[in-house]
C-alpha atoms as a PDB file:
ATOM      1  CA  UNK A   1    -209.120 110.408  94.784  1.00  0.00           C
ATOM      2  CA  UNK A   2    -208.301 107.065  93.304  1.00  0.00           C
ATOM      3  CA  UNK A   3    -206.954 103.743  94.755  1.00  0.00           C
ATOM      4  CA  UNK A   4    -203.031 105.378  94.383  1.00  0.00           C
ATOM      5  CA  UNK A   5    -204.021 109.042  96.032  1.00  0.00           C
ATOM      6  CA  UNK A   6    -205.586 107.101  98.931  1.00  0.00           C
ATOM      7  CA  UNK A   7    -203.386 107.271 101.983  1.00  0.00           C
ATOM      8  CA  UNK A   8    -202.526 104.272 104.042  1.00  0.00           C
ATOM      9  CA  UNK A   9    -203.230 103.989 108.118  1.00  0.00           C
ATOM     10  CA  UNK A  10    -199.828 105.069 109.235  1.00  0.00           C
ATOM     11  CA  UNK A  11    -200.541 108.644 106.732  1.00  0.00           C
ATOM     12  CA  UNK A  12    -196.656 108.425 105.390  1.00  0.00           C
ATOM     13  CA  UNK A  13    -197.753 107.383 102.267  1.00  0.00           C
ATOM     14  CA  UNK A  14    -199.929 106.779  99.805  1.00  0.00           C
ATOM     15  CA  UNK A  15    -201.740 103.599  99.084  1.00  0.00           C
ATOM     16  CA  UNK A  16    -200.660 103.381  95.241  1.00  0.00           C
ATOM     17  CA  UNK A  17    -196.951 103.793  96.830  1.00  0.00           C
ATOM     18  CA  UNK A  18    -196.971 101.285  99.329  1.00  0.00           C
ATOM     19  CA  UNK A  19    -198.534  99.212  97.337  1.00  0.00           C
ATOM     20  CA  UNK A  20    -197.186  98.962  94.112  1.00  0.00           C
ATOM     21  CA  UNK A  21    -193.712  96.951  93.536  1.00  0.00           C
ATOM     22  CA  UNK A  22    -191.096  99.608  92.959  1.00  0.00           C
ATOM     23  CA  UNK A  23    -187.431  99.166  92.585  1.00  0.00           C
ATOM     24  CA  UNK A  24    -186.384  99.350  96.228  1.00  0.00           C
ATOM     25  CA  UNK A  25    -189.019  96.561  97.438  1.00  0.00           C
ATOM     26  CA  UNK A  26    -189.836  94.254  94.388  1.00  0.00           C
ATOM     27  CA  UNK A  27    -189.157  90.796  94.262  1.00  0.00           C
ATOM     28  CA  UNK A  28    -189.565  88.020  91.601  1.00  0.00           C
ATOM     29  CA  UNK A  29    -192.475  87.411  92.766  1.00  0.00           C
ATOM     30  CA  UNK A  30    -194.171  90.834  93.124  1.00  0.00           C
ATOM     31  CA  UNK A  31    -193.054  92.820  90.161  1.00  0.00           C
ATOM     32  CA  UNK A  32    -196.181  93.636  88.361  1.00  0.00           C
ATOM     33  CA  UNK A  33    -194.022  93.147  85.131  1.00  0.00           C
ATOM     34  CA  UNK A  34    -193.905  89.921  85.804  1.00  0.00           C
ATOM     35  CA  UNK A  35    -197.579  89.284  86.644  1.00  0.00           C
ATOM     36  CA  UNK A  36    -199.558  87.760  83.807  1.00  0.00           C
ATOM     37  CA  UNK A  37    -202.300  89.964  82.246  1.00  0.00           C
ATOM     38  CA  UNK A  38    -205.945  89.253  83.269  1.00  0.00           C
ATOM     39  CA  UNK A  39    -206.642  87.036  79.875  1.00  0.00           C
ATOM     40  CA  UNK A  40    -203.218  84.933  80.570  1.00  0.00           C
ATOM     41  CA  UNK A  41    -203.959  81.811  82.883  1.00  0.00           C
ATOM     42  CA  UNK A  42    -200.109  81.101  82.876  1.00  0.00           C
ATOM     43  CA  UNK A  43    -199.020  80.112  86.469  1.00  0.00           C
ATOM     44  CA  UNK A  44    -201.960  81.076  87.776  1.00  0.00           C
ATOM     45  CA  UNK A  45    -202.869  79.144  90.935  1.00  0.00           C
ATOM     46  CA  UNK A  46    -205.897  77.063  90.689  1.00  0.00           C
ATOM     47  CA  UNK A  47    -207.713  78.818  94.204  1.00  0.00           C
ATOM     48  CA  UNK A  48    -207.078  82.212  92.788  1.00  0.00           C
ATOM     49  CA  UNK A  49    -208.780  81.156  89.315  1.00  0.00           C
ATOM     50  CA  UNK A  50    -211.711  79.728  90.787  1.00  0.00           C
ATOM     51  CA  UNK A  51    -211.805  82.649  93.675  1.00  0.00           C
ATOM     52  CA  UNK A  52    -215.355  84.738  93.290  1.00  0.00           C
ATOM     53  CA  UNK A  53    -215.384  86.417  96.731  1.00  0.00           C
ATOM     54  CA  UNK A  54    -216.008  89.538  95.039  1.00  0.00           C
ATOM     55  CA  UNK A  55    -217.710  88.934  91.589  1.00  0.00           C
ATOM     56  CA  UNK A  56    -220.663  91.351  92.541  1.00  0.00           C
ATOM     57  CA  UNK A  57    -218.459  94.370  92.315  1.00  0.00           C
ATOM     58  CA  UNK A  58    -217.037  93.364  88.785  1.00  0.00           C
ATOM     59  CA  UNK A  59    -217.905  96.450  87.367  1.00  0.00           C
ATOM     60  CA  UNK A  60    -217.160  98.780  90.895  1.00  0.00           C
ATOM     61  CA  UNK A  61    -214.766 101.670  90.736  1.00  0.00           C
ATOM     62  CA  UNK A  62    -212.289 102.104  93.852  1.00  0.00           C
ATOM     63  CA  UNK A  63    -213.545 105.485  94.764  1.00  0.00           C
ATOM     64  CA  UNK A  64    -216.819 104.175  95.191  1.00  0.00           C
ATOM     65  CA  UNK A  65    -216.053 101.846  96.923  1.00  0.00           C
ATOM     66  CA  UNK A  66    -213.964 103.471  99.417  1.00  0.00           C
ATOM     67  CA  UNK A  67    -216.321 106.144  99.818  1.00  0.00           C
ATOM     68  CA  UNK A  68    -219.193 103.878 100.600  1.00  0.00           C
ATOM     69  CA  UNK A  69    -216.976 102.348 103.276  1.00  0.00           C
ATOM     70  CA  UNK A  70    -215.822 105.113 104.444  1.00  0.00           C
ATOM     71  CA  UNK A  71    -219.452 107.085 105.319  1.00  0.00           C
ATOM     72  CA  UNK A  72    -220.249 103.599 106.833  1.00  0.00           C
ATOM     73  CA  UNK A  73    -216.856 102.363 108.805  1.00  0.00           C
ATOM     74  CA  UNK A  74    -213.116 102.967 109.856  1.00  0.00           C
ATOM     75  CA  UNK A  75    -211.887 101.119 107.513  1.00  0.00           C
ATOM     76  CA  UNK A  76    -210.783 101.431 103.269  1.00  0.00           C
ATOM     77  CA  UNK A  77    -211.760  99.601 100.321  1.00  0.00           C
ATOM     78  CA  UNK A  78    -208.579  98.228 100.382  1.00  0.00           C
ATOM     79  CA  UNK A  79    -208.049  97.603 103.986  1.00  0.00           C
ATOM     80  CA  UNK A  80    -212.098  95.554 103.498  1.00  0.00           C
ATOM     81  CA  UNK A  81    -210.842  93.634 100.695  1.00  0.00           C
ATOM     82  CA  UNK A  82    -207.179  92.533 101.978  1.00  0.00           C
ATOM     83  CA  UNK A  83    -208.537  91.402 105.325  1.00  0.00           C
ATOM     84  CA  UNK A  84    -211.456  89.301 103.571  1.00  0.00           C
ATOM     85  CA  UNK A  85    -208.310  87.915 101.595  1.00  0.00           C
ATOM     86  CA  UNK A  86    -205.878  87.125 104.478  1.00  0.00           C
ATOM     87  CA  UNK A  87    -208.827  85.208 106.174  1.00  0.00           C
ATOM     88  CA  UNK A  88    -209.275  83.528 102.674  1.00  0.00           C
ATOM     89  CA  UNK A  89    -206.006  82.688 102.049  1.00  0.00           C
ATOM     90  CA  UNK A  90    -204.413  81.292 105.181  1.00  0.00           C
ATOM     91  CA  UNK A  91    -202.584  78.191 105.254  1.00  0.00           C
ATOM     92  CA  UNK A  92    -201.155  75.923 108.612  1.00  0.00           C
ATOM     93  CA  UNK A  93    -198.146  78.729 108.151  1.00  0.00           C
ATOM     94  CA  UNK A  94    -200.081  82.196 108.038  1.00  0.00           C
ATOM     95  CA  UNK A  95    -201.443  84.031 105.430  1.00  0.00           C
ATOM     96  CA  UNK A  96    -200.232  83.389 101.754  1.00  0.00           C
ATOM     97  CA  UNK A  97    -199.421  87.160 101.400  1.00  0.00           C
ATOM     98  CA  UNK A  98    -197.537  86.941  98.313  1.00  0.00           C
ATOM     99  CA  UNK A  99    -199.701  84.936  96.249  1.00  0.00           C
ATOM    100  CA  UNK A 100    -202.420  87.873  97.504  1.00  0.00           C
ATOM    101  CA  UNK A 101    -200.589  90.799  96.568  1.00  0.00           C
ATOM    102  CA  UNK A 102    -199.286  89.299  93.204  1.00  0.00           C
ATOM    103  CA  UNK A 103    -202.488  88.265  92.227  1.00  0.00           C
ATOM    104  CA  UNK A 104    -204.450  90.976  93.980  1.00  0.00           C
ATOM    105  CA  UNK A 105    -206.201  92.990  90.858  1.00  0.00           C
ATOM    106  CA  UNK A 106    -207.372  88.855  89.540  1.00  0.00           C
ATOM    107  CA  UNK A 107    -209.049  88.502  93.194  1.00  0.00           C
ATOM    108  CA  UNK A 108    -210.625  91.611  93.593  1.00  0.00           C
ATOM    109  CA  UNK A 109    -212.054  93.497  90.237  1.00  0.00           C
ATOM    110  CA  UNK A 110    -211.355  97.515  92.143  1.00  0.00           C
ATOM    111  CA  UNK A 111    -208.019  96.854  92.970  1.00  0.00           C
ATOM    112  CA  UNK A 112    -205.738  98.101  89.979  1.00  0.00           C
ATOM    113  CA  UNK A 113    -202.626  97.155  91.116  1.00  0.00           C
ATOM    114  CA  UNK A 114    -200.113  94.442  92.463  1.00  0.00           C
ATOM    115  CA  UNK A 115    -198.804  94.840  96.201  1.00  0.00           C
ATOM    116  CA  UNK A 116    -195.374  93.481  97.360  1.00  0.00           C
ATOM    117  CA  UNK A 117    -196.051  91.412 100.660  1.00  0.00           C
ATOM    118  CA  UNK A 118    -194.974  93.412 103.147  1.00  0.00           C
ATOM    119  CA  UNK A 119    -197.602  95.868 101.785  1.00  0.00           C
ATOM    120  CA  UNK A 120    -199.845  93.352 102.285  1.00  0.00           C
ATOM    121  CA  UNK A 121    -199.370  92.769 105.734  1.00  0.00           C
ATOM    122  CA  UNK A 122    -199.055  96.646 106.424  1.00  0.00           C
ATOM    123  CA  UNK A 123    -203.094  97.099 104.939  1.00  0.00           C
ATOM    124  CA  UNK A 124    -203.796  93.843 107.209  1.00  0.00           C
ATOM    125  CA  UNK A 125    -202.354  95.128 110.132  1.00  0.00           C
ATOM    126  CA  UNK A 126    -203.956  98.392 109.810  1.00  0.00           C
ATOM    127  CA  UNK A 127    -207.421  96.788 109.452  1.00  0.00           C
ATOM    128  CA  UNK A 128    -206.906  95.030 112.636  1.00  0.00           C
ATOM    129  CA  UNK A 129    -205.767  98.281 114.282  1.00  0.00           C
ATOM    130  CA  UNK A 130    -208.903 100.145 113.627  1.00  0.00           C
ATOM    131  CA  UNK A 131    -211.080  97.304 113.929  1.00  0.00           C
ATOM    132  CA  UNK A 132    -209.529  97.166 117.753  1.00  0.00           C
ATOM    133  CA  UNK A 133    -210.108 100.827 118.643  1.00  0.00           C
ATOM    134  CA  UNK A 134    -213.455 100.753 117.211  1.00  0.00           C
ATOM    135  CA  UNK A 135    -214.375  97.722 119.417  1.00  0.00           C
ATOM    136  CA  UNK A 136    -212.941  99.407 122.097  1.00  0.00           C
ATOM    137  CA  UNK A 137    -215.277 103.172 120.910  1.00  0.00           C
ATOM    138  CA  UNK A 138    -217.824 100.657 120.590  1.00  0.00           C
ATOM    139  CA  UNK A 139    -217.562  98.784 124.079  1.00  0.00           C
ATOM    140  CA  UNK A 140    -217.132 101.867 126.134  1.00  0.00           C
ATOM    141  CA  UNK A 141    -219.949 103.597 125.074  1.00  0.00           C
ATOM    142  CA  UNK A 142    -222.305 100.296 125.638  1.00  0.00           C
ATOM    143  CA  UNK A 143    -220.545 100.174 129.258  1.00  0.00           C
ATOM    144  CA  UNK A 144    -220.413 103.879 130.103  1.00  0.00           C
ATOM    145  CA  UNK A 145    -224.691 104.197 130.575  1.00  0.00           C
ATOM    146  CA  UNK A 146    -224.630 106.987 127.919  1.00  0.00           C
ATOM    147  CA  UNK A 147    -227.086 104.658 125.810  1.00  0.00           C
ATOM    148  CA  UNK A 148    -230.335 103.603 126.848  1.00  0.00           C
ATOM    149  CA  UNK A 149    -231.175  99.861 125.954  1.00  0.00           C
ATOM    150  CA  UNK A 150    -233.198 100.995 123.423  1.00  0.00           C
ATOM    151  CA  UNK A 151    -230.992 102.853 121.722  1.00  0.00           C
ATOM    152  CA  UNK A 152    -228.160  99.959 121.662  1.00  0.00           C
ATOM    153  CA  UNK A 153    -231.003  97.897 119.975  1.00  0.00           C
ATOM    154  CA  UNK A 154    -231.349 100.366 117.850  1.00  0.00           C
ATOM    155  CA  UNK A 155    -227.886 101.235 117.197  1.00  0.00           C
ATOM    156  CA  UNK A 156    -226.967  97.540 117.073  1.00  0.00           C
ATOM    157  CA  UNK A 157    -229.785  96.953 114.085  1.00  0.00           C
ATOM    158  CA  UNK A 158    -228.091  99.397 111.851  1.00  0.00           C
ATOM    159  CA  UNK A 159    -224.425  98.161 112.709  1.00  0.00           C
ATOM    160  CA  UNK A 160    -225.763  94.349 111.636  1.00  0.00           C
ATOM    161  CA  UNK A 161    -227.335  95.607 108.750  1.00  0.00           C
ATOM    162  CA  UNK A 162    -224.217  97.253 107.068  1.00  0.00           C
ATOM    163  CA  UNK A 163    -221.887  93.944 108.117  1.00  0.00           C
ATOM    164  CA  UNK A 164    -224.804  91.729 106.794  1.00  0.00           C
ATOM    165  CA  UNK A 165    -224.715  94.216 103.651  1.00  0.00           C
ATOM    166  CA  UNK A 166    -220.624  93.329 102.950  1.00  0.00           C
ATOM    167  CA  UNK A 167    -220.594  90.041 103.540  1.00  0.00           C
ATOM    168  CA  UNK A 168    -223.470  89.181 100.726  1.00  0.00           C
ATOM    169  CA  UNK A 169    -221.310  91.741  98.422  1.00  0.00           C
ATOM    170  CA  UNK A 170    -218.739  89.228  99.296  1.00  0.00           C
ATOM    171  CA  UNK A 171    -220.902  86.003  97.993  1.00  0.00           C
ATOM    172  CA  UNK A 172    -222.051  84.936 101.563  1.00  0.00           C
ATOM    173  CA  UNK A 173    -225.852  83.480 101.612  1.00  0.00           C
ATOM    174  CA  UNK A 174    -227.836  84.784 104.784  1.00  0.00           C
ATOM    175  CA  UNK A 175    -230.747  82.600 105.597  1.00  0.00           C
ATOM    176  CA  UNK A 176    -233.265  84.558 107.418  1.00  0.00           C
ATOM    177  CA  UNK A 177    -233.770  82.101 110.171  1.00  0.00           C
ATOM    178  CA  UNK A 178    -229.965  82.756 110.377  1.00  0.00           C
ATOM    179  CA  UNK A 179    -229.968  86.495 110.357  1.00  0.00           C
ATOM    180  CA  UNK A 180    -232.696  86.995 113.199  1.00  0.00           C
ATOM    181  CA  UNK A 181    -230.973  84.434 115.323  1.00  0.00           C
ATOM    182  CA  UNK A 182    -227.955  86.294 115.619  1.00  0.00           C
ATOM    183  CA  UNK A 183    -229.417  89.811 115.941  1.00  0.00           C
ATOM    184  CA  UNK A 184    -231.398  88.221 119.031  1.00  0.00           C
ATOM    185  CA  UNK A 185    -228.465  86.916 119.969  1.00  0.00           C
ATOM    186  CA  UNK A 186    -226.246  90.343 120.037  1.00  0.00           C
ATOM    187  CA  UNK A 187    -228.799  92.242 121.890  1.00  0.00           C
ATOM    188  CA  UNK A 188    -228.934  89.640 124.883  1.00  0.00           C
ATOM    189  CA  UNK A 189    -225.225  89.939 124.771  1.00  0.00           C
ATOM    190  CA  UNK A 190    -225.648  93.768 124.283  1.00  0.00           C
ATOM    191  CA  UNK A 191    -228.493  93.787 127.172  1.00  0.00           C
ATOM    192  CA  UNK A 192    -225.885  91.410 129.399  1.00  0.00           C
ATOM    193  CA  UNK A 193    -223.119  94.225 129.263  1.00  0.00           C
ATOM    194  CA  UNK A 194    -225.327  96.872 129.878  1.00  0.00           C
ATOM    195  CA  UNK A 195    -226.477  95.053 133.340  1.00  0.00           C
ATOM    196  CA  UNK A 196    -223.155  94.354 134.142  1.00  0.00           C
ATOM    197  CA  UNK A 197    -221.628  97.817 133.663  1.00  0.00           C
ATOM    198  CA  UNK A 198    -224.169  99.089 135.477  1.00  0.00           C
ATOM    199  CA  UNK A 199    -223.405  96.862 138.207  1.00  0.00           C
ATOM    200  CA  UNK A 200    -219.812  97.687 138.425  1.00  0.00           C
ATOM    201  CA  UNK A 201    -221.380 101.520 138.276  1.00  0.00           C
ATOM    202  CA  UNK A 202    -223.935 100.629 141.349  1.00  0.00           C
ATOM    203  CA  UNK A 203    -226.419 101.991 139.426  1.00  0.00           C
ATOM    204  CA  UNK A 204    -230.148 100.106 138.720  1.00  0.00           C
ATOM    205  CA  UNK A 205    -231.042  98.633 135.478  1.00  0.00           C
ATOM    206  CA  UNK A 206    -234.297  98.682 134.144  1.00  0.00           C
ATOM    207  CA  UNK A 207    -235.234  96.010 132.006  1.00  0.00           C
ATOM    208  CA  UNK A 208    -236.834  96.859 128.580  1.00  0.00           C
ATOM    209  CA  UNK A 209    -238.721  93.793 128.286  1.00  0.00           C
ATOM    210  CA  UNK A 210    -240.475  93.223 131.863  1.00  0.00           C
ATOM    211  CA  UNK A 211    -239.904  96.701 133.237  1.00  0.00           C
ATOM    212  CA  UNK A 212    -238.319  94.708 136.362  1.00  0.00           C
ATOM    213  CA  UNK A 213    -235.685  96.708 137.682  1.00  0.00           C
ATOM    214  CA  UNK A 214    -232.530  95.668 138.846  1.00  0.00           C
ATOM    215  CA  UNK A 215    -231.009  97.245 141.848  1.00  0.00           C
ATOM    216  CA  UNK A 216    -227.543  96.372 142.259  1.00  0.00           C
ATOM    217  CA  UNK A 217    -227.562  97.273 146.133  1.00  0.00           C
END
C-alpha cells in the first residue's frame, strides 16, 4: 500500500485521489503538469529551495514511513509531514497551502505527488482531528485513576521518546539539558492532574516521591 492506496481520515477516498490535481479540482497553480521537475529551479520560491525539514528521510519510501507512524501514532505519513509544513509555512494570513501542495514532493523527499489546496487543508484538518481525540484518549485515562503514577511516568517516557524521535527526523537539535527538563516538567504536570482528578473523585493520592498521602476529605 503506497502513498495513492492510502486512504484519507474521512475513508471516501484515497490519498493519491484527493491529493493529486485532477480535472475537476486543478488550478494553474496546482496542476502537476505545470510543476517544474525536481532538477528545474524555475519559479521556485527561495524558502522552499532552501527548506531541509526533512533531508534525513531523502532516501525513505512512503510505506515505511507510514507504517512506522502508524504502529507508533494516529496519525499518516502524510498527515505528519503536511502539519510540520502548515506550521512551517504560515504567513500573517494562514497557511501558504498552495505553495505547499504545489511544491509538496520538493519539500518532503516520500511524498510523490502534488496536492491541490483544498487537499491540503483536508490532510491538515484531519491531523488536528485525531490529534484532539487522542488528547482527549490520552487525558481521560490520566484523570480516570486507571493508571498508577508510576505507570503515567512510565507511559509518559515512551510517548516523549517517539515525539523527541520525529522531531530530530525533522532537523530539530535536542540538547540534553533540554530534553530532561521537559520530561521533569510533564510528569509534575502529569502528577498535578492525577491529584486533581482524584480530588474531584474524593479519592486519596499517594505520592510516589514522599509516600505522603493526600486525603481529599
Amino acid at each position: 500500500m503506497g502513498e495513492d492506496a492510502e486512504r484519507a481520515g474521512d475513508g471516501e477516498r484515497s490519498e493519491g485521489d484527493a491529493g493529486r490535481a485532477g480535472p475537476e479540482t486543478a488550478d494553474a497553480g496546482s496542476n502537476p503538469s505545470s510543476v517544474p521537475g525536481p532538477d528545474v529551479d524555475a519559479d521556485v520560491p527561495a524558502d522552499v529551495r532552501k527548506y531541509d525539514r526533512f533531508q534525513k528521510m531523502e532516501r525513505a519510501e512512503y510505506d515505511r514511513v507510514n507504517q512506522f507512524l502508524r504502529d507508533r501514532t494516529y496519525v499518516t505519513a502524510r498527515e505528519w509531514a503536511i502539519a510540520r509544513l502548515c506550521a512551517d509555512f504560515r504567513t500573517e494570513t494562514g497557511v501558504e497551502m498552495t505553495k505547499i501542495g504545489k511544491n509538496l514532493p520538493r519539500l518532503v523527499p516520500f511524498m510523490t505527488d502534488t496536492y491541490t489546496p483544498q487537499a491540503v487543508n483536508q490532510a491538515r484538518a484531519s491531523f488536528e482531528e485525531k490529534v484532539n481525540k487522542a488528547g482527549a484518549t490520552f487525558l481521560y485515562g490520566a484523570m480516570c485513576g486507571f493508571f498508577t503514577a508510576e505507570q503515567l511516568d512510565d507511559m509518559m517516557y515512551e510517548v516523549t521518546e517517539v515525539a523527541k524521535f520525529l522531531l530530530e527526523v525533522e532537523g530539530v537539535d535536542l540538547a540534553v539539558e533540554d530534553e530532561l527538563e521537559a520530561e521533569d516538567r510533564i510528569s509534575k504536570v502529569m502528577r498535578d492532574v492525577r491529584e486533581a482528578s482524584a480530588e474531584v473523585r474524593g479519592e486519596e493520592v499517594k505520592c510516589p516521591e514522599c509516600g505522603h498521602v493526600h486525603d481529599p476529605k
